[in-house]
Protein backbone atom coordinates (compact mmCIF):
# COMPACT_ATOMS: atom_id res chain seq x y z
CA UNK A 1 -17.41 136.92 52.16
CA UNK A 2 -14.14 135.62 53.33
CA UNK A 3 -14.16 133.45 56.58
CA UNK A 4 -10.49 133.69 58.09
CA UNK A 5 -9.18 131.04 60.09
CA UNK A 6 -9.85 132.53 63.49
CA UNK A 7 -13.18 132.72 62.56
CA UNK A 8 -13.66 129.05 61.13
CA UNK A 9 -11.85 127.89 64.47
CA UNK A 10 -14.33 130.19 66.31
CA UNK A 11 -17.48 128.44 64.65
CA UNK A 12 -15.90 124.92 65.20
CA UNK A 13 -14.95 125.66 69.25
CA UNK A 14 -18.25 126.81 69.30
CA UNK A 15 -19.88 124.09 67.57
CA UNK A 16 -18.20 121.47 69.88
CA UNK A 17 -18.87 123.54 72.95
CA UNK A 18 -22.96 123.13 71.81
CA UNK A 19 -22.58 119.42 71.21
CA UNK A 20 -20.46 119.30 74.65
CA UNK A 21 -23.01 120.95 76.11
CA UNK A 22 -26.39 118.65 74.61
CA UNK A 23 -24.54 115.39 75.07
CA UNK A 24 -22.78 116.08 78.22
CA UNK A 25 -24.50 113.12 80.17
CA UNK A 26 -23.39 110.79 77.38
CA UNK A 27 -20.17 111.49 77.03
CA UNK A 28 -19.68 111.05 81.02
CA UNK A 29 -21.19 108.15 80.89
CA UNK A 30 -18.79 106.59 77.63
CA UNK A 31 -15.66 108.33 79.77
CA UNK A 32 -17.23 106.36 83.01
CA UNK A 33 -17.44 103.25 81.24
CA UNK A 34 -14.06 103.47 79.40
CA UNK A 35 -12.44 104.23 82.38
CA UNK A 36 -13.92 101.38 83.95
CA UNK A 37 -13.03 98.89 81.16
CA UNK A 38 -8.82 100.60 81.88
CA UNK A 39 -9.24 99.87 85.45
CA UNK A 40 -10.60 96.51 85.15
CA UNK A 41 -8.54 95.12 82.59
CA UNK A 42 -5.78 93.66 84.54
CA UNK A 43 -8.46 91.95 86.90
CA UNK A 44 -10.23 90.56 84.11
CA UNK A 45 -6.89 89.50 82.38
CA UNK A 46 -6.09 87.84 86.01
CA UNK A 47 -9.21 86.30 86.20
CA UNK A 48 -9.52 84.80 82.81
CA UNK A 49 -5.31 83.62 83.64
CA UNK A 50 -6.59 81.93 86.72
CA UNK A 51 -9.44 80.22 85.25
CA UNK A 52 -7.13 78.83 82.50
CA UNK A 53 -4.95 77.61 85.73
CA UNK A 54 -7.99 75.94 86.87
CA UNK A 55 -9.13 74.25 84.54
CA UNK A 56 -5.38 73.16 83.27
CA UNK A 57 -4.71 71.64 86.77
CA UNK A 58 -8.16 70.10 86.58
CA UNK A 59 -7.09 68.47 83.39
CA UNK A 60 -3.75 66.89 85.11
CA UNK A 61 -6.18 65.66 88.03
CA UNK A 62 -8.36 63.88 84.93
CA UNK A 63 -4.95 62.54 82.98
CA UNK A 64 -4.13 61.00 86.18
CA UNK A 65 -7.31 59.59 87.49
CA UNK A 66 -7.00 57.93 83.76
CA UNK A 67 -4.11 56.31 84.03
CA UNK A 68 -5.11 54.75 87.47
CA UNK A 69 -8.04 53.30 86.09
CA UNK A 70 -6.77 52.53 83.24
CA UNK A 71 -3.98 49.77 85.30
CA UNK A 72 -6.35 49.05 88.10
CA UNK A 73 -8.57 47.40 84.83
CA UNK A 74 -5.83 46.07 83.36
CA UNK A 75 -4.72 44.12 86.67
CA UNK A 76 -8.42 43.07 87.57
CA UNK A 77 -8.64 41.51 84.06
CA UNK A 78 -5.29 39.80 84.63
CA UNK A 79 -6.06 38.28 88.58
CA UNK A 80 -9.50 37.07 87.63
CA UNK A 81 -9.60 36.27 83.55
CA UNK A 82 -6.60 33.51 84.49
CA UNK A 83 -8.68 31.36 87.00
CA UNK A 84 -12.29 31.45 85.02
CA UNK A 85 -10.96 30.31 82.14
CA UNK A 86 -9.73 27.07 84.75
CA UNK A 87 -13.01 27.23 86.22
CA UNK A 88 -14.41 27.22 82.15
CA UNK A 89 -12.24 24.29 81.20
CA UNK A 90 -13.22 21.85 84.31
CA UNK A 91 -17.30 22.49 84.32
CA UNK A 92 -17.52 22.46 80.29
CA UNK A 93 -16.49 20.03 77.81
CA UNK A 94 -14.88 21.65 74.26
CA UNK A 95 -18.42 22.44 72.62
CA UNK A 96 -19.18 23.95 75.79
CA UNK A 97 -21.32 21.22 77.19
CA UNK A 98 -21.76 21.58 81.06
CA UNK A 99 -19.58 18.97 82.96
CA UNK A 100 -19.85 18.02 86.53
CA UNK A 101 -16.49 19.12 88.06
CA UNK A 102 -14.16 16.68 90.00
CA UNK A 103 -13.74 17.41 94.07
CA UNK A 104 -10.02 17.96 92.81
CA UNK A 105 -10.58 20.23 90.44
CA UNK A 106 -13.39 22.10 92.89
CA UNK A 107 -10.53 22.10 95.21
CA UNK A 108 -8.05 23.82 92.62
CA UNK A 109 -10.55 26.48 91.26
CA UNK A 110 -11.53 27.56 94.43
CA UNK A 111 -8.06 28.42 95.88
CA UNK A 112 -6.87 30.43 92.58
CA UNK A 113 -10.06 32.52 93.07
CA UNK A 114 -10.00 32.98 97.13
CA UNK A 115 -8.78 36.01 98.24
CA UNK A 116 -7.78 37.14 94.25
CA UNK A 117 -9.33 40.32 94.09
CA UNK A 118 -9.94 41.59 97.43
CA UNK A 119 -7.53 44.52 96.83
CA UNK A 120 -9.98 45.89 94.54
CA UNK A 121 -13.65 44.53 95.75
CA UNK A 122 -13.07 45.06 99.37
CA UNK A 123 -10.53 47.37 99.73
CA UNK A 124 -11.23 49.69 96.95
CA UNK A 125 -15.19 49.70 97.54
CA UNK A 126 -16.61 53.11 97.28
CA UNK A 127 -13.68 54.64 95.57
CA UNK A 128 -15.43 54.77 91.85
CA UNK A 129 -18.30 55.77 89.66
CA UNK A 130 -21.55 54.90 90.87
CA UNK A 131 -21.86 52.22 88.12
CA UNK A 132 -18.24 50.62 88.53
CA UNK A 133 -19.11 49.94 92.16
CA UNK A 134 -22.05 48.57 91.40
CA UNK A 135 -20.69 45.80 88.92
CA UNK A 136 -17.78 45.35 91.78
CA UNK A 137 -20.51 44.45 94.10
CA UNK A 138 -22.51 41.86 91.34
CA UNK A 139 -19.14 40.38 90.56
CA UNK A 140 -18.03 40.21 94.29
CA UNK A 141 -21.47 38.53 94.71
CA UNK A 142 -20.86 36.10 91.95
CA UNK A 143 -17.67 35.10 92.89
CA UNK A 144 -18.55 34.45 96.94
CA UNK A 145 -21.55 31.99 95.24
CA UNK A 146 -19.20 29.89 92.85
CA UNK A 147 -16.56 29.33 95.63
CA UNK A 148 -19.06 28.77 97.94
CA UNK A 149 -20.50 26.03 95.41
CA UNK A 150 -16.56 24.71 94.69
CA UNK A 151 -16.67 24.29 98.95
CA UNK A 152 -19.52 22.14 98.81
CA UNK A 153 -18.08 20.02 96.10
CA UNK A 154 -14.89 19.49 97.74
CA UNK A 155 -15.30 19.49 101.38
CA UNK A 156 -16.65 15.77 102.20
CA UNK A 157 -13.19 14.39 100.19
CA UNK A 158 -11.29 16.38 102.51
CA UNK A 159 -13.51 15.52 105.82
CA UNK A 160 -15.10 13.05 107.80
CA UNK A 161 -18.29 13.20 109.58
CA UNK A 162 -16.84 13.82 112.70
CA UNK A 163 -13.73 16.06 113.27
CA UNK A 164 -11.75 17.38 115.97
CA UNK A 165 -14.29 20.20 116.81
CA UNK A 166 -17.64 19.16 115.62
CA UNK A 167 -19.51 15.70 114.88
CA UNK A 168 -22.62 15.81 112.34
CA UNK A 169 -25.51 13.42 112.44
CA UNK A 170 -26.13 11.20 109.93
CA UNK A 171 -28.90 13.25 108.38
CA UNK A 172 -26.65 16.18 108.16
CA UNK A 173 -24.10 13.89 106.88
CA UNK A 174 -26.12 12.82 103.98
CA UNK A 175 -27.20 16.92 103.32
CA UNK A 176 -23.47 17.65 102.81
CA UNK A 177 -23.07 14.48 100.72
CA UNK A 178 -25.98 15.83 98.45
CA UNK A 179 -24.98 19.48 98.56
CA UNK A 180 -21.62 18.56 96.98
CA UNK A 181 -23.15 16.58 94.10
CA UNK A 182 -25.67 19.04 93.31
CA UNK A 183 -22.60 21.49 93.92
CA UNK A 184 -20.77 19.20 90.76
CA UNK A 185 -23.99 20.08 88.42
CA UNK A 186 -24.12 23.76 89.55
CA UNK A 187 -21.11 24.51 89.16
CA UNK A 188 -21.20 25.21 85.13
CA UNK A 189 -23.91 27.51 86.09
CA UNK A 190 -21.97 29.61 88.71
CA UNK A 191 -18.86 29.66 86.76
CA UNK A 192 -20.90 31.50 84.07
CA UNK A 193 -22.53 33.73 86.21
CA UNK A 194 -19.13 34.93 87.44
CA UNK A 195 -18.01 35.58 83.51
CA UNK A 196 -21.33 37.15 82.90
CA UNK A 197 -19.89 39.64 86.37
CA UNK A 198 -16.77 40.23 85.37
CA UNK A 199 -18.01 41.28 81.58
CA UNK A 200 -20.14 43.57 82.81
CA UNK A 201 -17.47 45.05 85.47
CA UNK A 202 -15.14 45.34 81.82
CA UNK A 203 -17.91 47.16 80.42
CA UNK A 204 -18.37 49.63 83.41
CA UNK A 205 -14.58 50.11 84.00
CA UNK A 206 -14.30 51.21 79.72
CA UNK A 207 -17.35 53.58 79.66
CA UNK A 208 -15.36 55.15 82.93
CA UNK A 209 -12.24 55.56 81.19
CA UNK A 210 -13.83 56.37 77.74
CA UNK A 211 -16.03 59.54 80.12
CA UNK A 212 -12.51 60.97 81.24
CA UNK A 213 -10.91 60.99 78.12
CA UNK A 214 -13.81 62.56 76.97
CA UNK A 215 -13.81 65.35 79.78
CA UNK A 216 -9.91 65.55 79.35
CA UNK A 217 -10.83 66.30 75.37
CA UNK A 218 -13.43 69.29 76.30
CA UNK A 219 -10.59 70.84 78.58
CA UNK A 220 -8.22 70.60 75.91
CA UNK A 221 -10.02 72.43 73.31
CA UNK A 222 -11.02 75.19 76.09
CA UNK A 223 -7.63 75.13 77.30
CA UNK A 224 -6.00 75.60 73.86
CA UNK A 225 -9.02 78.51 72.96
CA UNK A 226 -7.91 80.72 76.04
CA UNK A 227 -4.17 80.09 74.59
């Protein structure tokens, strides 16, 4: 039997009219969700652009917070390093032997330390990680007890019992007088304890900067993904 091509175009309309037919609620659905995917394309595309715009001005907030704490550790290191390693050299001998410290030297150290870093430990308080801070505060702490100390040591050559605005008995004459020679002993100690402070303010200040470089890395590779 010959089929002619009106009749194999007959069986084939017919054919797709059946399947039209048995699938009908499929195919809406595929046309619904195709349809859907052409209409929301250019919101999607604007979302995913403004999400890379996010997170690439997020990454310029992280480069800079770097570089500020990279120079605000850089000038800590440089106002406080200088007058500990004074303090070091006049309360220990070369093989680092404690040494009682001289009322000028007391003197000296405690004026080169006074007032140093107050930019950063007063003024700057509360402006860092959690852990920063809290070495700020121990090495704020350590420094207010070793020029306290270097006070002690030095006041009594620089006063007399009785001044213009106060007059001390003799028994609180003699408790200065002791307080600045136990001051001389203690001082090695409190000069140490400040190092100890400022090490471990170092420490806290580089795993800081080492956590942004690593957040600034992540947003880099995300960044150059969505590229």
């Amino acid at each position: 039997m010959k089929i002619t091509a009106s009749h194999l175009l007959s069986v084939i309309w017919a054919g797709a009219g059946t399947f039209i037919y048995n699938y009908q609620t499929l195919i809406a659905g595929v046309l619904a969700i195709g349809a859907a995917w052409y209409a929301g394309a250019p919101v999607w595309r604007q979302l995913k652009d403004s999400n890379l715009q996010t997170r690439i001005m997020h990454r310029e907030t992280l480069a800079m917070r770097l570089r500020e704490a990279e120079e605000r550790a850089v000038r800590v290191a440089k106002a406080i390093d200088d007058p500990l390693w004074k303090a070091q050299d006049v309360t220990s001998d070369p093989a680092g032997e404690p040494i009682e410290i001289s009322e000028h030297d007391a003197h000296g150290v405690e004026q080169m330390i006074l007032g140093r870093l107050d930019w950063y430990l007063t003024t700057l308080v509360g402006t860092e990680d959690a852990a920063v801070e809290e070495a700020k505060a121990a090495l704020k702490a350590a420094l207010k007890d070793l020029t306290d100390t270097l006070s002690d040591v030095h006041w009594p050559a620089h006063n007399d019992q009785s001044g213009e605005n106060y007059s001390m008995t003799d028994e609180e004459w003699a408790e200065v007088l002791q307080k600045a020679e136990d001051g001389k002993k203690l001082a090695t100690a409190k000069v140490s304890a400040a190092w100890k402070a400022n090490r471990a303010l170092k420490d806290a200040q580089q795993a800081s900067i080492d956590g942004l470089r690593r957040q600034i890395a992540a947003l880099d590779q995300s960044i150059a993904r969505n590229t």
